[in-house]
C-alpha atoms as a PDB file:
ATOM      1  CA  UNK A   1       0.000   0.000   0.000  1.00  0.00           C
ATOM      2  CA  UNK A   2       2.814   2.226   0.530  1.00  0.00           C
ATOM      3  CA  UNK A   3       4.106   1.623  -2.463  1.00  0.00           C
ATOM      4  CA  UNK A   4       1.617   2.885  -4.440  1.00  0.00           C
ATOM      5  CA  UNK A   5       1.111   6.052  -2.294  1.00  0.00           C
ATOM      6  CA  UNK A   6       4.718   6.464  -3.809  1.00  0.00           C
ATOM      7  CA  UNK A   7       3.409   5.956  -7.602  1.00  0.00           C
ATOM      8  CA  UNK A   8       0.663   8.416  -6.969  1.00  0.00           C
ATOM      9  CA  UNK A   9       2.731  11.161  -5.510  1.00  0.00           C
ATOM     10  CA  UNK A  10       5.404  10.701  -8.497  1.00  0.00           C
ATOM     11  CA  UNK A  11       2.446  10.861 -11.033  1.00  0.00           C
ATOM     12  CA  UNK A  12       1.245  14.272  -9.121  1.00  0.00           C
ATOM     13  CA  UNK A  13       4.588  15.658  -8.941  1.00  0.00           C
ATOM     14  CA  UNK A  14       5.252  14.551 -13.023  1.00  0.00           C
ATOM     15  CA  UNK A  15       1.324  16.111 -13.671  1.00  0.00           C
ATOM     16  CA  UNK A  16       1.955  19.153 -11.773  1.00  0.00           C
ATOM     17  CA  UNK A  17       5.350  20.061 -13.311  1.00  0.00           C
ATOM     18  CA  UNK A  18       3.097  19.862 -17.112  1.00  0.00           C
ATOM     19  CA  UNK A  19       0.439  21.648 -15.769  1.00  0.00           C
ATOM     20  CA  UNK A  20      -1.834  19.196 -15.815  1.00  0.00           C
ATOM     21  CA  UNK A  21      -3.209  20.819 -11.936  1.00  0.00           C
ATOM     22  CA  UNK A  22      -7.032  18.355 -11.663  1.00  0.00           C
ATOM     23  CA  UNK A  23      -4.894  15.563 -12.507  1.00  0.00           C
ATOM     24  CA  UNK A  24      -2.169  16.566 -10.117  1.00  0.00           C
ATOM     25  CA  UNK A  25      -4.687  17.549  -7.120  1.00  0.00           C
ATOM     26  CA  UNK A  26      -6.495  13.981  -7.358  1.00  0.00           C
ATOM     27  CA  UNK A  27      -2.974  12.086  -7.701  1.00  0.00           C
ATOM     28  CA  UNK A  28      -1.957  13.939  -4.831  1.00  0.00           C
ATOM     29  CA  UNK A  29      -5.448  12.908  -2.429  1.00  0.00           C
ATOM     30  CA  UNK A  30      -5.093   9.481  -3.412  1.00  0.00           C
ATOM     31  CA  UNK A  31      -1.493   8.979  -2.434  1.00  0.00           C
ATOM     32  CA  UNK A  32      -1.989  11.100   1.194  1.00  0.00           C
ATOM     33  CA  UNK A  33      -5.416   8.987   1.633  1.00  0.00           C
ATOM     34  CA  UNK A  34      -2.999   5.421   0.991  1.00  0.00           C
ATOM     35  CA  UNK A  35      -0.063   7.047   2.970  1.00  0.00           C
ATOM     36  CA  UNK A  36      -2.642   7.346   6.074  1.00  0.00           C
ATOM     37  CA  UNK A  37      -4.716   4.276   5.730  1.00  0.00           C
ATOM     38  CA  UNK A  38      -0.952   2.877   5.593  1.00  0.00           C
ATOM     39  CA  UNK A  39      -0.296   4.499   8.945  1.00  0.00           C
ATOM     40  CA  UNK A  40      -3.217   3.370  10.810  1.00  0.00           C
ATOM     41  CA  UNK A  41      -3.012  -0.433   9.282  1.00  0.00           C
ATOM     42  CA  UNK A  42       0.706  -0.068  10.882  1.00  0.00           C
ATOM     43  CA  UNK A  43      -0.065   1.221  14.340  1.00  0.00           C
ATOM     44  CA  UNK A  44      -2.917  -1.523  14.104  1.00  0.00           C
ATOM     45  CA  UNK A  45      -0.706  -4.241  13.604  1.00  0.00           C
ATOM     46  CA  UNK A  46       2.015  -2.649  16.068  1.00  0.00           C
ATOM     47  CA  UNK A  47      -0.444  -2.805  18.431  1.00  0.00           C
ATOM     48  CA  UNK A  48      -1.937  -6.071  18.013  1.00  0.00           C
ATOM     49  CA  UNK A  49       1.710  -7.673  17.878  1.00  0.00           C
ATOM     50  CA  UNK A  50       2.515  -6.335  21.049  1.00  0.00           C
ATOM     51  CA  UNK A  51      -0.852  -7.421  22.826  1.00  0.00           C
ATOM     52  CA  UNK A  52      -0.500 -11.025  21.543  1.00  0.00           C
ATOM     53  CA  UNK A  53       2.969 -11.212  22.992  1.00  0.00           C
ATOM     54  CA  UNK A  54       1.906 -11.186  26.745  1.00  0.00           C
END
């Protein structure tokens, strides 16, 4: 999942720099939406790892 939060930032930075700016702005919410549904899958799993260990 991270990795394609990567992909859409690079194809927001590469559509902002040609001007393309709707394509850019919706590139850009996807990859921050992945980058912090990859945060809280993380913590979740951090969590859960460290409950199941006691």
């Amino acid at each position: 999942m991270l990795y394609w939060a990567l992909v859409f930032f690079v194809v927001a930075l590469v559509a902002g720099a040609f001007g393309f700016g709707g394509i850019a702005a919706a590139s850009s919410g996807i990859a921050q939406i992945l980058f912090f549904l990859f945060l809280v899958l993380f913590a979740a799993s951090l969590i859960l790892g460290l409950v199941r260990r006691r």
